[in-house]
PDB file of N, CA and C in Angstrom:
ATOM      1  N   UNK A   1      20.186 -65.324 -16.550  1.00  0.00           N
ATOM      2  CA  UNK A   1      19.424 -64.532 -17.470  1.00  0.00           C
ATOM      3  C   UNK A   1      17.928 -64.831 -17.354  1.00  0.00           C
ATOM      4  N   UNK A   2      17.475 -66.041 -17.078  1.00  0.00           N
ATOM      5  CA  UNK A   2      16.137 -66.302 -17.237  1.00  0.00           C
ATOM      6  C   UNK A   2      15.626 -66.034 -16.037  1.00  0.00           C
ATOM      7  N   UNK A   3      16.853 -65.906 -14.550  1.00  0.00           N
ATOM      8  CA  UNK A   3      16.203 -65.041 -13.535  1.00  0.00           C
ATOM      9  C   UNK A   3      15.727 -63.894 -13.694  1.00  0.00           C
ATOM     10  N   UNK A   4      16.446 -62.995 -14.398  1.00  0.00           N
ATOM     11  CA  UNK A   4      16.342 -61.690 -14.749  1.00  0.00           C
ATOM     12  C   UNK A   4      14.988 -61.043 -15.143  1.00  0.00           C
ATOM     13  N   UNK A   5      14.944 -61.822 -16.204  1.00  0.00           N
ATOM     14  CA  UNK A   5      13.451 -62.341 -17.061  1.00  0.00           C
ATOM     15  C   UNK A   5      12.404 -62.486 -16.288  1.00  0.00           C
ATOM     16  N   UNK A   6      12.441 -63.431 -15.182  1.00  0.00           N
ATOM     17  CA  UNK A   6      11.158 -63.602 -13.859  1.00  0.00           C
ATOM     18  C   UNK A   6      11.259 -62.725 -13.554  1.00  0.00           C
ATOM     19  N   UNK A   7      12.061 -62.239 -12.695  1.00  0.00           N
ATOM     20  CA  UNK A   7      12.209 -61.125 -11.447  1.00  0.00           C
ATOM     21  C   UNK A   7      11.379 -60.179 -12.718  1.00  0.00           C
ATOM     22  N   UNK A   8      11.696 -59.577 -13.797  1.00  0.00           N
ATOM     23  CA  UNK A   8      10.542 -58.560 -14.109  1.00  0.00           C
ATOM     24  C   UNK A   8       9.329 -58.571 -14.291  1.00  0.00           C
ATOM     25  N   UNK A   9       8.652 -60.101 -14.349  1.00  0.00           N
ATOM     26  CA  UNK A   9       7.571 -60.240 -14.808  1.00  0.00           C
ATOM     27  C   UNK A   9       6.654 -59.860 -13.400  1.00  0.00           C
ATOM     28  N   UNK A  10       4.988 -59.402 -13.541  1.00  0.00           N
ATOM     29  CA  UNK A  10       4.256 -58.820 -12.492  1.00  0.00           C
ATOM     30  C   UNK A  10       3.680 -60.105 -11.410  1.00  0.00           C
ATOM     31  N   UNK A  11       3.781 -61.551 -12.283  1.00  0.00           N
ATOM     32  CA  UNK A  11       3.697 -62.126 -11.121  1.00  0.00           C
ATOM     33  C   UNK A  11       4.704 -62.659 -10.402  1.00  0.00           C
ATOM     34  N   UNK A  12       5.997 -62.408 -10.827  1.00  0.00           N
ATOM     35  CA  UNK A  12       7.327 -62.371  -9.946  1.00  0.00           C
ATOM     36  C   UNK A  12       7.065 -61.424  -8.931  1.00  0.00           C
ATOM     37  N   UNK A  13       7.076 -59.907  -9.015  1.00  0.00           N
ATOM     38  CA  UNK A  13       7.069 -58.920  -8.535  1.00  0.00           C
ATOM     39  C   UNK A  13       6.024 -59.233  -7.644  1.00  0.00           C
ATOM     40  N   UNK A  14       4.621 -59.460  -7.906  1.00  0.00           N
ATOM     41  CA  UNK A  14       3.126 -59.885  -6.882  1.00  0.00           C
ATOM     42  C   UNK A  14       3.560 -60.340  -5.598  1.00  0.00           C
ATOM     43  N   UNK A  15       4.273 -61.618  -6.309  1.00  0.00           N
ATOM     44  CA  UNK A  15       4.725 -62.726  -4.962  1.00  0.00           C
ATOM     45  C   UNK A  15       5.835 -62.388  -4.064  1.00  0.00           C
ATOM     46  N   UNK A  16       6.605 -61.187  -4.501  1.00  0.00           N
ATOM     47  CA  UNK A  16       7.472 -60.904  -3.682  1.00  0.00           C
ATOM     48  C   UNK A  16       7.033 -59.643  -2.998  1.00  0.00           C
ATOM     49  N   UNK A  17       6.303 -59.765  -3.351  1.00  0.00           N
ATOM     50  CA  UNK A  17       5.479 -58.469  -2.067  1.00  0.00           C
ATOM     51  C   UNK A  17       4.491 -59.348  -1.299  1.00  0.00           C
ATOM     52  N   UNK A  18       3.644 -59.848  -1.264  1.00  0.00           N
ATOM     53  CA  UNK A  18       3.399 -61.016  -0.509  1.00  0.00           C
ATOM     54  C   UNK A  18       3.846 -61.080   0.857  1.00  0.00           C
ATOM     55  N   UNK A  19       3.049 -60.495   1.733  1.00  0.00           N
ATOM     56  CA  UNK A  19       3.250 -60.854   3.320  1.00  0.00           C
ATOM     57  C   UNK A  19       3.694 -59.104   3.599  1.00  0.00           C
ATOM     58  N   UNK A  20       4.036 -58.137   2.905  1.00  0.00           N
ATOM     59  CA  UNK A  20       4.764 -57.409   3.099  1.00  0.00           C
ATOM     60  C   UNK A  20       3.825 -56.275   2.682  1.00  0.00           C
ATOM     61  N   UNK A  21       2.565 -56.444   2.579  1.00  0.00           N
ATOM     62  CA  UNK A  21       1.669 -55.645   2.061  1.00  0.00           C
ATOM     63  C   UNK A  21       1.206 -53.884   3.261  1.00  0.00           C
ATOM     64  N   UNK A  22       1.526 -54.516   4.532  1.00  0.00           N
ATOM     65  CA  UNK A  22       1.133 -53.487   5.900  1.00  0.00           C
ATOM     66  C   UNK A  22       2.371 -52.563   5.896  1.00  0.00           C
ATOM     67  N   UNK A  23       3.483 -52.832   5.242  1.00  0.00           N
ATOM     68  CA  UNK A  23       5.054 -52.240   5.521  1.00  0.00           C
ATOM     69  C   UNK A  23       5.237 -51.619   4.185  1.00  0.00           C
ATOM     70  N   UNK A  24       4.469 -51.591   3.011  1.00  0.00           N
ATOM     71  CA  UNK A  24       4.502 -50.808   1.823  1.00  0.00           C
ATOM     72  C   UNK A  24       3.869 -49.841   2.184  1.00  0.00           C
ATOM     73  N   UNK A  25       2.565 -49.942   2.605  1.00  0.00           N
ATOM     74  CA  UNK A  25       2.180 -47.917   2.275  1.00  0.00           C
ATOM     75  C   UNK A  25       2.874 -47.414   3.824  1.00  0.00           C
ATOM     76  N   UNK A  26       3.327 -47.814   4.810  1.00  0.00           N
ATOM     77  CA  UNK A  26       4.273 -47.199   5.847  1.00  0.00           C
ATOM     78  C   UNK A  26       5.491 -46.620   5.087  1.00  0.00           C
ATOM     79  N   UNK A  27       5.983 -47.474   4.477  1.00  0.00           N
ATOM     80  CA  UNK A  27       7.143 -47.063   3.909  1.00  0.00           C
ATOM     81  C   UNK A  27       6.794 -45.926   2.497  1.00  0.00           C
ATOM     82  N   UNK A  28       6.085 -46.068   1.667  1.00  0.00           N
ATOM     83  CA  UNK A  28       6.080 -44.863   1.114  1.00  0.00           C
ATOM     84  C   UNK A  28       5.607 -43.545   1.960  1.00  0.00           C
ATOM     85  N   UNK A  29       3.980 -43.856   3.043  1.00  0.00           N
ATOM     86  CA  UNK A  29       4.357 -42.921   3.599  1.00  0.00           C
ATOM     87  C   UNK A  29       5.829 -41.825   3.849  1.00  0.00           C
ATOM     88  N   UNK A  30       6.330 -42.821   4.617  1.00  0.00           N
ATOM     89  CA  UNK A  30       7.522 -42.068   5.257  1.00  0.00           C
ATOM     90  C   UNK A  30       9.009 -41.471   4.150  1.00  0.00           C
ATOM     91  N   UNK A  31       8.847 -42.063   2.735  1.00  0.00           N
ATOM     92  CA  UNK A  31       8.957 -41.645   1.499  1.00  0.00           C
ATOM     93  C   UNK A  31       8.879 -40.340   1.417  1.00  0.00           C
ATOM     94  N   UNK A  32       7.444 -39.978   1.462  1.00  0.00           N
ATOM     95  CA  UNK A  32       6.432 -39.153   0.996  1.00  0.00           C
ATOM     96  C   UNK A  32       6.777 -37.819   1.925  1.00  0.00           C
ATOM     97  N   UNK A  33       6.992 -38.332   3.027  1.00  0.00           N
ATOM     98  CA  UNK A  33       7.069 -36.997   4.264  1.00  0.00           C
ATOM     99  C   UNK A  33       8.369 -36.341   3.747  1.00  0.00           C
ATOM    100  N   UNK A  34       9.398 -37.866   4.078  1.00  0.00           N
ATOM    101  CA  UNK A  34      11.063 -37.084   3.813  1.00  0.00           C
ATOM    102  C   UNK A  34      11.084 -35.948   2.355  1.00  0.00           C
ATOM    103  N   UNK A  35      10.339 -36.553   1.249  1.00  0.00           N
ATOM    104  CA  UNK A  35      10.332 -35.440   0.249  1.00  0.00           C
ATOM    105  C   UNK A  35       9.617 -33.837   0.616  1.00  0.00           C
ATOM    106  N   UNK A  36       9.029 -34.344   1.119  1.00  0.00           N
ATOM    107  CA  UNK A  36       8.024 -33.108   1.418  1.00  0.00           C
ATOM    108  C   UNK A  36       8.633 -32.268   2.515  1.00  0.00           C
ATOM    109  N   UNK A  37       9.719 -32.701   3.671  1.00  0.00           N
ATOM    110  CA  UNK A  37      10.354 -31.616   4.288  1.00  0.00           C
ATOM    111  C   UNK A  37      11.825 -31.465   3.560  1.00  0.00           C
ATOM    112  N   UNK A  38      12.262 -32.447   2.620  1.00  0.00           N
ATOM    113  CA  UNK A  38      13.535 -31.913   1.853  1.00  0.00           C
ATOM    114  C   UNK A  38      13.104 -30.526   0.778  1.00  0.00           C
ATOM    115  N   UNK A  39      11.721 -30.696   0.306  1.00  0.00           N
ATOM    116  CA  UNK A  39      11.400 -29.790  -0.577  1.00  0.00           C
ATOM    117  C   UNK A  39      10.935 -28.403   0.341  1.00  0.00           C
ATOM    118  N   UNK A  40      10.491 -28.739   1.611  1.00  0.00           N
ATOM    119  CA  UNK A  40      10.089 -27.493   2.471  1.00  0.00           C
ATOM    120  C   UNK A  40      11.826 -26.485   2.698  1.00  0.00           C
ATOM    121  N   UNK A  41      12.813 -27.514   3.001  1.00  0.00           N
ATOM    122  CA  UNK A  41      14.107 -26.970   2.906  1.00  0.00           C
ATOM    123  C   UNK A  41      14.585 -26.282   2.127  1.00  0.00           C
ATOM    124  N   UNK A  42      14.590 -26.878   0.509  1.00  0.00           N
ATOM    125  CA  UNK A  42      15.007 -26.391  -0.184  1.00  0.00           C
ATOM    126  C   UNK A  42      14.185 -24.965  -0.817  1.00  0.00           C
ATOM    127  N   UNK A  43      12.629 -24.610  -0.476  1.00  0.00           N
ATOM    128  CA  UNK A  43      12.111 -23.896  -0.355  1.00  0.00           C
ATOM    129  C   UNK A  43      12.568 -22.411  -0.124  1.00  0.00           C
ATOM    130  N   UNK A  44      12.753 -22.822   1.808  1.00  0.00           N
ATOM    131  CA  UNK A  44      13.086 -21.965   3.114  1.00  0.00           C
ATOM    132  C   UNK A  44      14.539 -21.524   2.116  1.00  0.00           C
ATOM    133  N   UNK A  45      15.577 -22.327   1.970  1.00  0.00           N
ATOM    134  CA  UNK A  45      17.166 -21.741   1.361  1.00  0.00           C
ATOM    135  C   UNK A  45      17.020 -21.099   0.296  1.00  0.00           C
ATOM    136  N   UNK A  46      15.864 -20.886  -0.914  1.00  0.00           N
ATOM    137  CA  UNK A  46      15.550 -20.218  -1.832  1.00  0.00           C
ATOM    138  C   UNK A  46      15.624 -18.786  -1.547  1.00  0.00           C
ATOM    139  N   UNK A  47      14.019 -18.457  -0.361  1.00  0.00           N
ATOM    140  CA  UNK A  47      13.729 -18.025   0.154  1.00  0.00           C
ATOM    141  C   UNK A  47      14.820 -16.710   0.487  1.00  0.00           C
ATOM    142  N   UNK A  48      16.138 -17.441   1.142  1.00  0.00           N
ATOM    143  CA  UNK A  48      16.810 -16.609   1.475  1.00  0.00           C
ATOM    144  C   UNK A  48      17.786 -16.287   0.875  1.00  0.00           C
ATOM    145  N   UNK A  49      18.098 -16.888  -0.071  1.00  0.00           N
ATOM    146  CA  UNK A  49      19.095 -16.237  -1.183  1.00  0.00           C
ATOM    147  C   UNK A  49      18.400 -15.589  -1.729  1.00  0.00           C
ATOM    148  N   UNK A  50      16.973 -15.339  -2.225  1.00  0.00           N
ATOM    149  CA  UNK A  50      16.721 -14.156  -2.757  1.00  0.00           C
ATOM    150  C   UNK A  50      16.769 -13.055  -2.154  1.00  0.00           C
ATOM    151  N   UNK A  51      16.209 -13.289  -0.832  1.00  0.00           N
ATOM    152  CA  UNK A  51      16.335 -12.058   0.154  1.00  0.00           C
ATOM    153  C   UNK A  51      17.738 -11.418   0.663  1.00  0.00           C
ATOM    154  N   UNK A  52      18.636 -11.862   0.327  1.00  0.00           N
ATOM    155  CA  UNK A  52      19.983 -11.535   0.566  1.00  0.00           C
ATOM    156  C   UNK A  52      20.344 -11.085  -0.839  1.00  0.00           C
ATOM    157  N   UNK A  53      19.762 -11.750  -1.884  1.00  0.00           N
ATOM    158  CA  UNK A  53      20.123 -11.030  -3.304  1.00  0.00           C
ATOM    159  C   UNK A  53      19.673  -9.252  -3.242  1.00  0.00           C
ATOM    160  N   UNK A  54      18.503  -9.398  -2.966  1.00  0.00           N
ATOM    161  CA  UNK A  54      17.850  -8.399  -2.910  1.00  0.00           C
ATOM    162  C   UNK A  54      19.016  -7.655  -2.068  1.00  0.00           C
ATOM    163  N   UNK A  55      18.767  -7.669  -0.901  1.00  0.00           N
ATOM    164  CA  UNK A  55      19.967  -6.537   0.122  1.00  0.00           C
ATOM    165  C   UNK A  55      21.090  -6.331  -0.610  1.00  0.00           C
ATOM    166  N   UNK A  56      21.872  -7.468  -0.903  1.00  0.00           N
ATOM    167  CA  UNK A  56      22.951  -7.128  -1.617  1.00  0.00           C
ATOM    168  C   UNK A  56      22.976  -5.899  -3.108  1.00  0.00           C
ATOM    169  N   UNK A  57      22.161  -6.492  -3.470  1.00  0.00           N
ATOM    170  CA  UNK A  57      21.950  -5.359  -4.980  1.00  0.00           C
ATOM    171  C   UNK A  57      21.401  -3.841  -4.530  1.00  0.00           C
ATOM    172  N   UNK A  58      20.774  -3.503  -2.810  1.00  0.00           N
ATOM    173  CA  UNK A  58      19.821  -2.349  -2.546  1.00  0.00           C
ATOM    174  C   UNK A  58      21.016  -1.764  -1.637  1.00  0.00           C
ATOM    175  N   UNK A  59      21.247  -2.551  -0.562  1.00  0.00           N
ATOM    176  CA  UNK A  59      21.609  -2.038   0.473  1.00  0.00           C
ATOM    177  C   UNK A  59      23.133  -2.528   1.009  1.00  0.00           C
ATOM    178  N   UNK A  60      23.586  -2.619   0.190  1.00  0.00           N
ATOM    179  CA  UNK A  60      24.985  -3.867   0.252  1.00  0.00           C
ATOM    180  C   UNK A  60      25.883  -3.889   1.824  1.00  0.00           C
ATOM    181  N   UNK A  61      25.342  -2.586   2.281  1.00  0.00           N
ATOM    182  CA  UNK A  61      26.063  -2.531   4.178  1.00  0.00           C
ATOM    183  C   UNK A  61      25.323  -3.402   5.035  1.00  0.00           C
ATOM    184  N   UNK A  62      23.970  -3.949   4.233  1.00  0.00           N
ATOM    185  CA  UNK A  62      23.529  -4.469   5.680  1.00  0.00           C
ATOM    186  C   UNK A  62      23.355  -6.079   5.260  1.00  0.00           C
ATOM    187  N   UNK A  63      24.001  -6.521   4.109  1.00  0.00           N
ATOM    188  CA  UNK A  63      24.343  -8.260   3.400  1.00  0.00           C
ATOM    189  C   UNK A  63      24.090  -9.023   5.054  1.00  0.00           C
ATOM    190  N   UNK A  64      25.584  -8.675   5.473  1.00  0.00           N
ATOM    191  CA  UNK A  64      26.317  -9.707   6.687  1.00  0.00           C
ATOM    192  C   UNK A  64      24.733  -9.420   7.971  1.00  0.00           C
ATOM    193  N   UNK A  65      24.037  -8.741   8.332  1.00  0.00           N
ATOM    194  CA  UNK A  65      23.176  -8.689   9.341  1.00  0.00           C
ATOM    195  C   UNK A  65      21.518  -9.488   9.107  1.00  0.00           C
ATOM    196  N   UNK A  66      21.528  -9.131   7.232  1.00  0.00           N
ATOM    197  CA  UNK A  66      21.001  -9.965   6.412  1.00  0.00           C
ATOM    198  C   UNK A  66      20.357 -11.287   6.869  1.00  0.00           C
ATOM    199  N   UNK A  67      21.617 -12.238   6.429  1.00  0.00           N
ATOM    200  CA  UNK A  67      22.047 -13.273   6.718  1.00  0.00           C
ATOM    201  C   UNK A  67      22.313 -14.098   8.244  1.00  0.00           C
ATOM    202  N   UNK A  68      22.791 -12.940   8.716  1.00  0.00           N
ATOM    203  CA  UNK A  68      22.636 -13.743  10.215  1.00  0.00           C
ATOM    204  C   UNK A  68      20.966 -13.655  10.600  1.00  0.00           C
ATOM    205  N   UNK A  69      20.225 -12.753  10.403  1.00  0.00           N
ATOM    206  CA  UNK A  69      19.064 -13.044  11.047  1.00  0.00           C
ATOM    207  C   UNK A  69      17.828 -13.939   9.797  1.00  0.00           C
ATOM    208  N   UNK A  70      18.439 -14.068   8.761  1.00  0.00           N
ATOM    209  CA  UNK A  70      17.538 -14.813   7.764  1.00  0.00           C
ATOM    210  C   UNK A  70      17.694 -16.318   8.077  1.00  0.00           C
ATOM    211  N   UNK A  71      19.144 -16.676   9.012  1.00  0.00           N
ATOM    212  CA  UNK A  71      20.032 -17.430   8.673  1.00  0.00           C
ATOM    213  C   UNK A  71      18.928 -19.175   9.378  1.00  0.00           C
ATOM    214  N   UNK A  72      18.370 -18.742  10.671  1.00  0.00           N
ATOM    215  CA  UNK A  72      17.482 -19.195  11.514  1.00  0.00           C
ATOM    216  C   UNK A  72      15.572 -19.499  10.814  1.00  0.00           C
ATOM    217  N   UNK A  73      15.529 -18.539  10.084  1.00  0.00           N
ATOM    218  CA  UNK A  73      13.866 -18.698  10.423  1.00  0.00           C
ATOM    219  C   UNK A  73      13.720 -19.776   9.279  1.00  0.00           C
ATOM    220  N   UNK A  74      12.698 -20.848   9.583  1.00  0.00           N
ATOM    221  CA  UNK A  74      12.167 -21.287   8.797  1.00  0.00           C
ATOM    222  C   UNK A  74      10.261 -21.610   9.062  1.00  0.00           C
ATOM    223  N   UNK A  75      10.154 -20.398   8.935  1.00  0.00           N
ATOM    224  CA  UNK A  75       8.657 -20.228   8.022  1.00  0.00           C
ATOM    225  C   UNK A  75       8.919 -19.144   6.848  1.00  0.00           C
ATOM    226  N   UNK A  76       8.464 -19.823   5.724  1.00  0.00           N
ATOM    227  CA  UNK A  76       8.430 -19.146   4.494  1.00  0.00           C
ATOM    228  C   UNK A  76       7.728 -18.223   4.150  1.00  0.00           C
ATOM    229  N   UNK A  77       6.434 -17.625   4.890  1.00  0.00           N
ATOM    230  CA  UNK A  77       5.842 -16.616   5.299  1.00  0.00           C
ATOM    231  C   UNK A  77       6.401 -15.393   5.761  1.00  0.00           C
ATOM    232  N   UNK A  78       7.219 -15.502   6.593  1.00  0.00           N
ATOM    233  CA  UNK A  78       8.062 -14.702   7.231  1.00  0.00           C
ATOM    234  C   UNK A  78       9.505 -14.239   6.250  1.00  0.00           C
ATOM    235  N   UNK A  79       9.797 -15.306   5.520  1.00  0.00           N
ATOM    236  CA  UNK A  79      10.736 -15.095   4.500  1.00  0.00           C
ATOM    237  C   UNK A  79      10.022 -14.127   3.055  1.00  0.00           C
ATOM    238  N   UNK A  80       8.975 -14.567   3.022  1.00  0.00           N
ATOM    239  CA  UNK A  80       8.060 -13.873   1.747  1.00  0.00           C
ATOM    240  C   UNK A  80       7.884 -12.709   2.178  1.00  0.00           C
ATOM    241  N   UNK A  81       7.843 -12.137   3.082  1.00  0.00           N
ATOM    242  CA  UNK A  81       7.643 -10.766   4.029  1.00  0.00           C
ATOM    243  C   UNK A  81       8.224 -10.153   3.751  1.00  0.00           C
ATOM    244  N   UNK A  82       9.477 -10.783   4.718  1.00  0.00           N
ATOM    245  CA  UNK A  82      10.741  -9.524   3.971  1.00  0.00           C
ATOM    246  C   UNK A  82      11.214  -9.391   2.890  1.00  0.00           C
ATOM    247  N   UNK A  83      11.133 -10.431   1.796  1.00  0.00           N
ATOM    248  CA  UNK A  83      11.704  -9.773   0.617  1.00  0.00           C
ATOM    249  C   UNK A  83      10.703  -8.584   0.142  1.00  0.00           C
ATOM    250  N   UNK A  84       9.058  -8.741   0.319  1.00  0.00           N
ATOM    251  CA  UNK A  84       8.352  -7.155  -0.266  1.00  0.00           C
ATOM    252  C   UNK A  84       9.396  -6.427   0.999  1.00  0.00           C
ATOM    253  N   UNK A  85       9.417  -6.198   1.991  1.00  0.00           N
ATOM    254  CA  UNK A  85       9.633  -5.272   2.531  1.00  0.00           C
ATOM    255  C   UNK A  85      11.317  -4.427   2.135  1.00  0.00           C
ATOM    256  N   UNK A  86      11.956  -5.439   1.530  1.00  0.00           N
ATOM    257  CA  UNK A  86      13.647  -5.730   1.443  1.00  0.00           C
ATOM    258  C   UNK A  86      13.401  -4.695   0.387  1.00  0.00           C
ATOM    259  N   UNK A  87      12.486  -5.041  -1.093  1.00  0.00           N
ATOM    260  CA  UNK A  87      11.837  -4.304  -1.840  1.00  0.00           C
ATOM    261  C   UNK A  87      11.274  -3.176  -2.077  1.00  0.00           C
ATOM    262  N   UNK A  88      10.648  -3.252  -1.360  1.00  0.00           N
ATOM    263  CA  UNK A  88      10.355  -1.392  -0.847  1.00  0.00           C
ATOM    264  C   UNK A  88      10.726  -0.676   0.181  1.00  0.00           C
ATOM    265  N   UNK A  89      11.637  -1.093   0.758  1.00  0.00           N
ATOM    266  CA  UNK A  89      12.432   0.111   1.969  1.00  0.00           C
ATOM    267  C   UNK A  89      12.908   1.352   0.944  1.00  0.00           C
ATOM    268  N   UNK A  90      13.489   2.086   1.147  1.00  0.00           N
ATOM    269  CA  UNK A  90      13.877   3.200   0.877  1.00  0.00           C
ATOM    270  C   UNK A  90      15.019   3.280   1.324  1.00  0.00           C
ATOM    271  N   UNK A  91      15.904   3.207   2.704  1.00  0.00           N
ATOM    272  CA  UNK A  91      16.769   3.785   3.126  1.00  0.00           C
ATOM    273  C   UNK A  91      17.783   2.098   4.032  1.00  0.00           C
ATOM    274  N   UNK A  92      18.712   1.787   4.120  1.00  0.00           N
ATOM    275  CA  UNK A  92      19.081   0.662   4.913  1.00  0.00           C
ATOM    276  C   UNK A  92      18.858   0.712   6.365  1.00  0.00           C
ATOM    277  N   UNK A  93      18.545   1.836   6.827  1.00  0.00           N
ATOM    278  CA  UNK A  93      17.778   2.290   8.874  1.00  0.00           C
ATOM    279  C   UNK A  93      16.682   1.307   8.374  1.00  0.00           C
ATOM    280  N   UNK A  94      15.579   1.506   7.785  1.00  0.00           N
ATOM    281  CA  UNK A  94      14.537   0.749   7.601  1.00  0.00           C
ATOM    282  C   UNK A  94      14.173  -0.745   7.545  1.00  0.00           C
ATOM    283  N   UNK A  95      15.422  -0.887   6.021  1.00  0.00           N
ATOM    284  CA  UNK A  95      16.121  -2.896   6.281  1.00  0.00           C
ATOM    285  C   UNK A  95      16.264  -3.179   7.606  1.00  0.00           C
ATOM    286  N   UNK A  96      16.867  -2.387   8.449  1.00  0.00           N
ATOM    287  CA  UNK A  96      17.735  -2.715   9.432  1.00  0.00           C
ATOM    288  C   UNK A  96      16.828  -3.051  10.496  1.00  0.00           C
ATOM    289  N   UNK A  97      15.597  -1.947  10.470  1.00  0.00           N
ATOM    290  CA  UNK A  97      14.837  -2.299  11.508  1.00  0.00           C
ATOM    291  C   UNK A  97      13.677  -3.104  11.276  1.00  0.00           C
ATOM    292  N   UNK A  98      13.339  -3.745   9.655  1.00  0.00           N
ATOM    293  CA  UNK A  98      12.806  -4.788   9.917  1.00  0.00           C
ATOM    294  C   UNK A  98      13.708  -6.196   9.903  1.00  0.00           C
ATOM    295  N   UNK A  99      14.688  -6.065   9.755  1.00  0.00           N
ATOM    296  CA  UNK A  99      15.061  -7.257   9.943  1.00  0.00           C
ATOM    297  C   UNK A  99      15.242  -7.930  11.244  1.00  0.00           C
ATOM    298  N   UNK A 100      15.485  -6.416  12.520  1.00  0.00           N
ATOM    299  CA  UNK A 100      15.593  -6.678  13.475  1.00  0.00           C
ATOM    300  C   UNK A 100      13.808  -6.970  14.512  1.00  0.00           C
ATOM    301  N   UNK A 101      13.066  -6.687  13.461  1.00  0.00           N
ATOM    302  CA  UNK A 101      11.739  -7.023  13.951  1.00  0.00           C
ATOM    303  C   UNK A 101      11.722  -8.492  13.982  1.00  0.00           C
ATOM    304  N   UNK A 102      12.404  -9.406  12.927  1.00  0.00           N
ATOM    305  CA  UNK A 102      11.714 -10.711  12.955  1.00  0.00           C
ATOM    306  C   UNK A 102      12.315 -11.220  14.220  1.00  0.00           C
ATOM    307  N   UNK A 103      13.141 -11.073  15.063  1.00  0.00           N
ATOM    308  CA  UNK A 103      13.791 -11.393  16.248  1.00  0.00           C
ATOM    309  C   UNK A 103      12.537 -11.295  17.215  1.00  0.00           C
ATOM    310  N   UNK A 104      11.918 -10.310  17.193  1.00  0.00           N
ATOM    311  CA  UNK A 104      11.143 -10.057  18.114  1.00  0.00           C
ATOM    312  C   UNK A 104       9.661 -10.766  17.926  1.00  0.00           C
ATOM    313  N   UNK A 105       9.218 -10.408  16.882  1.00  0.00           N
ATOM    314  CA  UNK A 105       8.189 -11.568  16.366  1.00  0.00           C
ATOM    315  C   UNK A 105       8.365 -13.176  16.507  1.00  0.00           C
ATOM    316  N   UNK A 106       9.551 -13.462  16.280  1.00  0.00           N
ATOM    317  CA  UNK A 106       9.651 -14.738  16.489  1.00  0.00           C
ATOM    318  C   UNK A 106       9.480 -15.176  17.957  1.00  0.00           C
ATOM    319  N   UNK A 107      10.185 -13.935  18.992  1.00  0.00           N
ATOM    320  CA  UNK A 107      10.189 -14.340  20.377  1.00  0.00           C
ATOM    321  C   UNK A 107       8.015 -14.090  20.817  1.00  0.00           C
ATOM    322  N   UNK A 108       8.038 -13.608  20.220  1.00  0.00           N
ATOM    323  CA  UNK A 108       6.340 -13.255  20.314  1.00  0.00           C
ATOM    324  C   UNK A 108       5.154 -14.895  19.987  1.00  0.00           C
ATOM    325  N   UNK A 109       5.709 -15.412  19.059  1.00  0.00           N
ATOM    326  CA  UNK A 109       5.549 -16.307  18.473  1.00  0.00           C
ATOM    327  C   UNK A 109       5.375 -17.417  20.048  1.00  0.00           C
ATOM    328  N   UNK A 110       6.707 -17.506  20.520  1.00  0.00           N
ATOM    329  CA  UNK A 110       7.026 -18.735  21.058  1.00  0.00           C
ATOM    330  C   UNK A 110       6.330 -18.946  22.505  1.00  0.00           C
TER     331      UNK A 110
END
């Protein structure tokens, strides 16, 4: 119990960082990144469940073509795109042919 007691106090804690001072901000760094591409992930998968919400509620024949080509991209730019566009199509020929644009943009890209 009276370990317990040290171990919380700040000059317990001081001394056990001690020597280990060059390997703390590395390690939060690398903290810091992993959050920041788990949150870029969970972003990008937002991203595309809305955009598949969207098809589904507009255009419900073209869900499954949707999804396979949403299924790949991760820039969220490109995801923010098509949902205005998912949004204002008019007809599912239109969905169809921008969805089949990001294929080509992407190969443009690379």
């Amino acid at each position: 119990m009276l370990r317990d007691v040290m171990k919380e106090t700040w000059a317990f804690q001081k001394t056990a960082l001690e020597g280990h001072e060059e390997e703390l901000p590395q390690q939060f760094q690398m903290a810091f990144m992993q959050g920041i591409h788990q949150a870029h992930k969970e972003i990008l998968q937002e991203l595309r469940q809305t955009l598949v919400k969207i098809v589904r509620l507009r255009f419900p024949n073209v869900v499954r073509l949707a999804k396979k080509q949403t299924s790949t991209i991760d820039d969220s730019a490109i995801l923010r795109d098509l949902i205005v566009k998912m949004s204002i199509a008019q007809t599912s020929e239109e969905v169809v042919i921008y969805l089949l644009e990001v294929d080509e943009d992407e190969d443009e890209e690379d």
